[in-house]
N, C-alpha and C. Protein backbone atom coordinates (compact mmCIF):
# COMPACT_ATOMS: atom_id res chain seq x y z
N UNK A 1 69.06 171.26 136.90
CA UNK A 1 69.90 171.70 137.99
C UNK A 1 70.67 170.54 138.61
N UNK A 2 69.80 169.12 138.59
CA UNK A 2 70.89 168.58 139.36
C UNK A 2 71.48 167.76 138.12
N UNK A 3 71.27 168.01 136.99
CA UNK A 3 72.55 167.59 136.17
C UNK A 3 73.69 168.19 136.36
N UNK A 4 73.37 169.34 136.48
CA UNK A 4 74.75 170.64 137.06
C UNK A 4 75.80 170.23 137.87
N UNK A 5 74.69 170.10 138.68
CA UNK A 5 75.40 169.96 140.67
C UNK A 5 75.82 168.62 140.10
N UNK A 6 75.56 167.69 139.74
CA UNK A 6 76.15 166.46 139.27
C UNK A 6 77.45 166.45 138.53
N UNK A 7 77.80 167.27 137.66
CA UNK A 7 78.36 167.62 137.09
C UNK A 7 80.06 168.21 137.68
N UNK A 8 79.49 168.95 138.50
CA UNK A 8 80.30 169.78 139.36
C UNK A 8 80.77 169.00 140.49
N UNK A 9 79.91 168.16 141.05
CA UNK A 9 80.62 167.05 141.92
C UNK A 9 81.66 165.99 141.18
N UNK A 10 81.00 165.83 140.14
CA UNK A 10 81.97 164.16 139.63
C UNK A 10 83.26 165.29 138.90
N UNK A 11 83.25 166.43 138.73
CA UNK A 11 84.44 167.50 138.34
C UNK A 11 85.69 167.71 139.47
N UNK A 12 84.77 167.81 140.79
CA UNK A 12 85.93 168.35 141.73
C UNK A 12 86.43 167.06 142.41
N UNK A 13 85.33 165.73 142.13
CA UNK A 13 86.09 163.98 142.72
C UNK A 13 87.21 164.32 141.47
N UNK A 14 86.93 164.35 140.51
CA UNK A 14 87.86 163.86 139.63
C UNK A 14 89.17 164.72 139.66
N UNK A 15 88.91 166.00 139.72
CA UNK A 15 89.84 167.68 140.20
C UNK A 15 90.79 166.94 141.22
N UNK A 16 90.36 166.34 142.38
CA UNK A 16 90.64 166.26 143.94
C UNK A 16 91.70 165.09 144.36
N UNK A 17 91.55 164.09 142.85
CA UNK A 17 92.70 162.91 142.76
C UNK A 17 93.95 163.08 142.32
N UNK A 18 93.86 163.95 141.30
CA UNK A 18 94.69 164.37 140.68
C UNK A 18 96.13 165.56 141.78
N UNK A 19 96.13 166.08 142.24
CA UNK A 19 96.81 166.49 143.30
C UNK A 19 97.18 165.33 144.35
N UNK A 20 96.69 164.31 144.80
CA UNK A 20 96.80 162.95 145.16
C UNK A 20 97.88 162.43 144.56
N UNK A 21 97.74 162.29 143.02
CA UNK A 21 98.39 161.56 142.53
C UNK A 21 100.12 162.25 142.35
N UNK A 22 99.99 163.86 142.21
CA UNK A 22 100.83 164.43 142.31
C UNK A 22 101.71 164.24 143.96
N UNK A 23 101.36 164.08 144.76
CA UNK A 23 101.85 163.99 146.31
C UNK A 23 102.38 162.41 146.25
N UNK A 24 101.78 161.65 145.37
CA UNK A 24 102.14 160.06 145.29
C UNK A 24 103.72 159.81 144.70
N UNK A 25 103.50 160.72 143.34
CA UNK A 25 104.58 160.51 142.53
C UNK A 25 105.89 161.46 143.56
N UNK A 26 105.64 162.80 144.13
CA UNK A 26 106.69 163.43 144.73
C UNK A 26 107.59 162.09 145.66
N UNK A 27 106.09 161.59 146.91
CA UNK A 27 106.79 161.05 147.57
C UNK A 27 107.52 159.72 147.16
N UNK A 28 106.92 158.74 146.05
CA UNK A 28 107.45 158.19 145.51
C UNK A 28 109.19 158.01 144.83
N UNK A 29 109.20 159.61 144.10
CA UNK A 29 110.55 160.11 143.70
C UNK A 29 111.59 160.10 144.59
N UNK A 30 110.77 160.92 145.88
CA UNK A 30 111.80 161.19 146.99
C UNK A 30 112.91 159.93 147.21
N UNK A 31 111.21 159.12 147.41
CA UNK A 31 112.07 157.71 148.09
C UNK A 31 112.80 156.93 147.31
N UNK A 32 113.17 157.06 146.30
CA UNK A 32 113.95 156.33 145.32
C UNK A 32 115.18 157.28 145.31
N UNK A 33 115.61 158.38 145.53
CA UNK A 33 116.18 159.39 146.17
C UNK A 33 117.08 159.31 147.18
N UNK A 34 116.34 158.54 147.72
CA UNK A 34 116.48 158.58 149.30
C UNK A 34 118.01 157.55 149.53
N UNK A 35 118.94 158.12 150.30
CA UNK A 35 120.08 157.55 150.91
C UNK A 35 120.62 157.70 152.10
N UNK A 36 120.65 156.95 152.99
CA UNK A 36 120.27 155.21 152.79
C UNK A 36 118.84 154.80 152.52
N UNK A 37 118.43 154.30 152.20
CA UNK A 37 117.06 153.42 151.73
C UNK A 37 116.32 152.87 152.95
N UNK A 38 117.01 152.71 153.81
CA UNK A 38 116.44 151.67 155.07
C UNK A 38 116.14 152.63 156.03
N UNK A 39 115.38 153.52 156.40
CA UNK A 39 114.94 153.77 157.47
C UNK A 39 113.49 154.39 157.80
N UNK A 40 113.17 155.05 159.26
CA UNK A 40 112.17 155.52 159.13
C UNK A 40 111.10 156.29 158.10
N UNK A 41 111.58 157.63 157.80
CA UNK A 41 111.55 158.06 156.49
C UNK A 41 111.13 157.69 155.55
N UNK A 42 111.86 155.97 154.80
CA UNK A 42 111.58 155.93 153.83
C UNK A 42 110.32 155.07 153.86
N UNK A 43 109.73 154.19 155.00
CA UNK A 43 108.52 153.51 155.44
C UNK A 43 107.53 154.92 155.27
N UNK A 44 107.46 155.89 155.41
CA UNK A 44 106.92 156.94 155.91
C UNK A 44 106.12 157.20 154.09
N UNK A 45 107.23 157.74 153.50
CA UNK A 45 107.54 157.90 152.10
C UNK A 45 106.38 156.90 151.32
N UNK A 46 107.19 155.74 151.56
CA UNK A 46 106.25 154.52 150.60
C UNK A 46 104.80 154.22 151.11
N UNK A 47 104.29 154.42 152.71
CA UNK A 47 103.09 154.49 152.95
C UNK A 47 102.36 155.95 152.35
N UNK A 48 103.24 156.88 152.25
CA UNK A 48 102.13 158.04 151.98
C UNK A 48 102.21 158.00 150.09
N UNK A 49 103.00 157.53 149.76
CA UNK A 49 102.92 156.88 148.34
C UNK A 49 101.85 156.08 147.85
N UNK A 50 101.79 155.37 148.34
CA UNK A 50 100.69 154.18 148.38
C UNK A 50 99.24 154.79 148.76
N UNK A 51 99.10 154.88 149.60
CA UNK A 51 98.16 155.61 150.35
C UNK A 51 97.58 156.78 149.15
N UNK A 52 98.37 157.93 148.74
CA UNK A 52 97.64 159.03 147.48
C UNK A 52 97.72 158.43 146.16
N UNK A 53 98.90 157.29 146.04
CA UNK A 53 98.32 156.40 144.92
C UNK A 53 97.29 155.84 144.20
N UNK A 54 97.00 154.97 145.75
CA UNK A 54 95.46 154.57 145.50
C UNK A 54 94.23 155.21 145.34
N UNK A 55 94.24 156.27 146.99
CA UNK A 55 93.08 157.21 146.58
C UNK A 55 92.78 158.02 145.81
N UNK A 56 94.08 158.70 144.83
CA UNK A 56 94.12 159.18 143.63
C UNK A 56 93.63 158.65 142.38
N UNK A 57 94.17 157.72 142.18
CA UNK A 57 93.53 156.97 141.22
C UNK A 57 92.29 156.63 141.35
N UNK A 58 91.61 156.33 142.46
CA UNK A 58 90.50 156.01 142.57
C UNK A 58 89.42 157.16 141.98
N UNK A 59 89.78 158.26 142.82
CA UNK A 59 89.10 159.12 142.60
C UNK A 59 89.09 159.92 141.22
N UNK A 60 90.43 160.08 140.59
CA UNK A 60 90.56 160.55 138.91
C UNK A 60 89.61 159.79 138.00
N UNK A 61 89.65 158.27 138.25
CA UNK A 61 88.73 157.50 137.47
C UNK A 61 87.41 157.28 137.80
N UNK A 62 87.16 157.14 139.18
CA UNK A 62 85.93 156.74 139.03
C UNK A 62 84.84 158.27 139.40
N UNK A 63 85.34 158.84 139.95
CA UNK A 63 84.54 160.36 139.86
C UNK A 63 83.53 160.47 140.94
N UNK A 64 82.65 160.44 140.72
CA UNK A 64 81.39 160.51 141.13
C UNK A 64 80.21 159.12 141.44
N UNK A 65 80.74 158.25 140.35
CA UNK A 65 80.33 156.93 140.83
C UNK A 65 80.69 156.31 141.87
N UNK A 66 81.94 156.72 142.84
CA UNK A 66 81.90 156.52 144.11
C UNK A 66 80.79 156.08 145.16
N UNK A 67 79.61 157.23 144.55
CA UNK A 67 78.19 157.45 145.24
C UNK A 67 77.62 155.82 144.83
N UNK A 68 77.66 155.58 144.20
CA UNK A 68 76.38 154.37 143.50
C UNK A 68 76.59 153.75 144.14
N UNK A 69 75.45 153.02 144.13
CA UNK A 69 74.69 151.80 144.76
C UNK A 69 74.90 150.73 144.15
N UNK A 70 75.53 149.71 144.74
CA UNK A 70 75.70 148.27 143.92
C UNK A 70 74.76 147.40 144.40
N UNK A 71 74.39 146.35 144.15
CA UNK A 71 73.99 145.20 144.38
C UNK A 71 74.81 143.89 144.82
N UNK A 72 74.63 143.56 146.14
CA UNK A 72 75.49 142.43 146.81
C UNK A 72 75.38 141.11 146.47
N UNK A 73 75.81 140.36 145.77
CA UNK A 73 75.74 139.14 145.57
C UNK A 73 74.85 138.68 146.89
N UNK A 74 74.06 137.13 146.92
CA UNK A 74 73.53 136.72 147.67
C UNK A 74 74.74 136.15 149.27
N UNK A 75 75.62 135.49 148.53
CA UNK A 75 76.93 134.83 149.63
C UNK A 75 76.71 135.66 150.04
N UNK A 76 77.28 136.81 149.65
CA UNK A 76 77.99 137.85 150.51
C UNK A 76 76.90 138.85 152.10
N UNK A 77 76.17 138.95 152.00
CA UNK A 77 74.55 139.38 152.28
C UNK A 77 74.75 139.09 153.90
N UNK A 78 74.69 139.81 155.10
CA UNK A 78 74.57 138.84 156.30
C UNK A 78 73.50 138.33 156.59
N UNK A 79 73.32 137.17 157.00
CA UNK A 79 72.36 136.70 156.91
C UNK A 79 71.46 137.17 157.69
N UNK A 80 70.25 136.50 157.97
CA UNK A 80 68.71 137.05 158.39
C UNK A 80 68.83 135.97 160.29
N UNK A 81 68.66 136.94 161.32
CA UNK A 81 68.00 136.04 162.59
C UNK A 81 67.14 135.71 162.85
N UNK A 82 67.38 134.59 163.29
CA UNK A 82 66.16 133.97 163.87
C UNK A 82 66.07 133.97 165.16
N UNK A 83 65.43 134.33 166.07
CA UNK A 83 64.91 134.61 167.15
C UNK A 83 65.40 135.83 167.91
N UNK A 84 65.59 135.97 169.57
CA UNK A 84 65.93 137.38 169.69
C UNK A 84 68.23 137.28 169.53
N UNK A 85 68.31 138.41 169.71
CA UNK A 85 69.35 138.56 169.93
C UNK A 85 70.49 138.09 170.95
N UNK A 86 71.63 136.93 170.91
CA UNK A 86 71.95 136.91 172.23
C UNK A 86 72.75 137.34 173.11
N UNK A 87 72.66 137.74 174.26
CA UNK A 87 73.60 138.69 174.80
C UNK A 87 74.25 137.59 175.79
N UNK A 88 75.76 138.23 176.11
CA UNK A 88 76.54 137.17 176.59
C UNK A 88 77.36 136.57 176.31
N UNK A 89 78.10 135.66 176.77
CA UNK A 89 79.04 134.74 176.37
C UNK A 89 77.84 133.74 175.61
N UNK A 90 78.54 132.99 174.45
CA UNK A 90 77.99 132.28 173.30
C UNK A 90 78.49 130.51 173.43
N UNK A 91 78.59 129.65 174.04
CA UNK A 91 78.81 128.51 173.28
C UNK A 91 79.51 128.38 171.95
N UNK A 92 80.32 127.75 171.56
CA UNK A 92 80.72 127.86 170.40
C UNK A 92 80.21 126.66 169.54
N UNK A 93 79.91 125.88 170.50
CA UNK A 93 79.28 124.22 169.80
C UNK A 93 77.83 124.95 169.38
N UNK A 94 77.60 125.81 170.15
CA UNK A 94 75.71 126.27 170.08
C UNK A 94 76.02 127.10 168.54
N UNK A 95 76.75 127.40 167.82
CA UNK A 95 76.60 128.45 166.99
C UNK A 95 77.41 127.41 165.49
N UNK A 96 78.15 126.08 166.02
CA UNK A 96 77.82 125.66 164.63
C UNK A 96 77.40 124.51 164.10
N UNK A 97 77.45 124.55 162.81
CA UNK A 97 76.62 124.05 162.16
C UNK A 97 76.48 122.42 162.43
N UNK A 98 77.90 121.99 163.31
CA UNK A 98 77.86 120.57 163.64
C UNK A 98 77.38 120.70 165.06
N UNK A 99 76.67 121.23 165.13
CA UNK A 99 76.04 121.18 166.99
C UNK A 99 75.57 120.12 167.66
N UNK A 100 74.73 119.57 166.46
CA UNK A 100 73.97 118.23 166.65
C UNK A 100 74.35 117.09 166.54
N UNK A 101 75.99 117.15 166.23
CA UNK A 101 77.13 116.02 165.69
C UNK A 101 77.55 116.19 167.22
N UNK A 102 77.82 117.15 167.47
CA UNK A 102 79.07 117.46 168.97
C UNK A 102 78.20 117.22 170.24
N UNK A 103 77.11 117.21 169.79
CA UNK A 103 75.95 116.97 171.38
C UNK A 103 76.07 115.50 171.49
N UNK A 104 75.66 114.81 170.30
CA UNK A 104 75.34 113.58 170.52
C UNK A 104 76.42 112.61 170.33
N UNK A 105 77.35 112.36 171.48
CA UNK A 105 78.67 111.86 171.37
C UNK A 105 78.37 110.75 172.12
N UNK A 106 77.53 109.74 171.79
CA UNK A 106 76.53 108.29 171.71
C UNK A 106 77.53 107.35 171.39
């Protein structure tokens, strides 16, 4: 069963781009169409172009893997605190890493 329902989801992601991509290419056409070229409209045009471009494509190809779970590189990860939380205005010397360079001005 949930191969099914699996099935049927990564069908209607993939179904659901495709009309996307159709609204991409219209507005796309339009705006190449379009005379004069320079105005409101055609900003309008090329953002909603762009915009069902991308999410179209996204969604035709990748389907259902949308859902998955990746694994974050370590860099990327926020890091872990140490002690409580601080509330307030922050120091900015207190938070980096040369703190102990900028204190001791000996």
């Amino acid at each position: 069963m949930t191969d099914l329902r699996r099935l049927r989801t990564d069908l209607s992601l993939r179904a659901s781009g495709i009309p996307l991509l159709a609204v991409a290419v219209t507005a796309i056409h339009t705006l190449a169409r379009l005379h004069p070229p320079i105005s409101v409209l055609a900003f309008l045009l090329a953002t909603i172009g762009f915009l069902c471009a991308s999410a179209g494509a996204m969604l035709a190809i990748v389907g259902h893997h949308i859902h998955d779970r990746i694994q974050v590189s370590a860099r990327w990860q926020r890091a872990e605190r140490q002690g409580a939380p601080v509330v307030g205005p922050v120091d900015a010397r207190a938070r980096s890493p040369y703190a102990t360079a900028l204190q001791h001005d000996d």
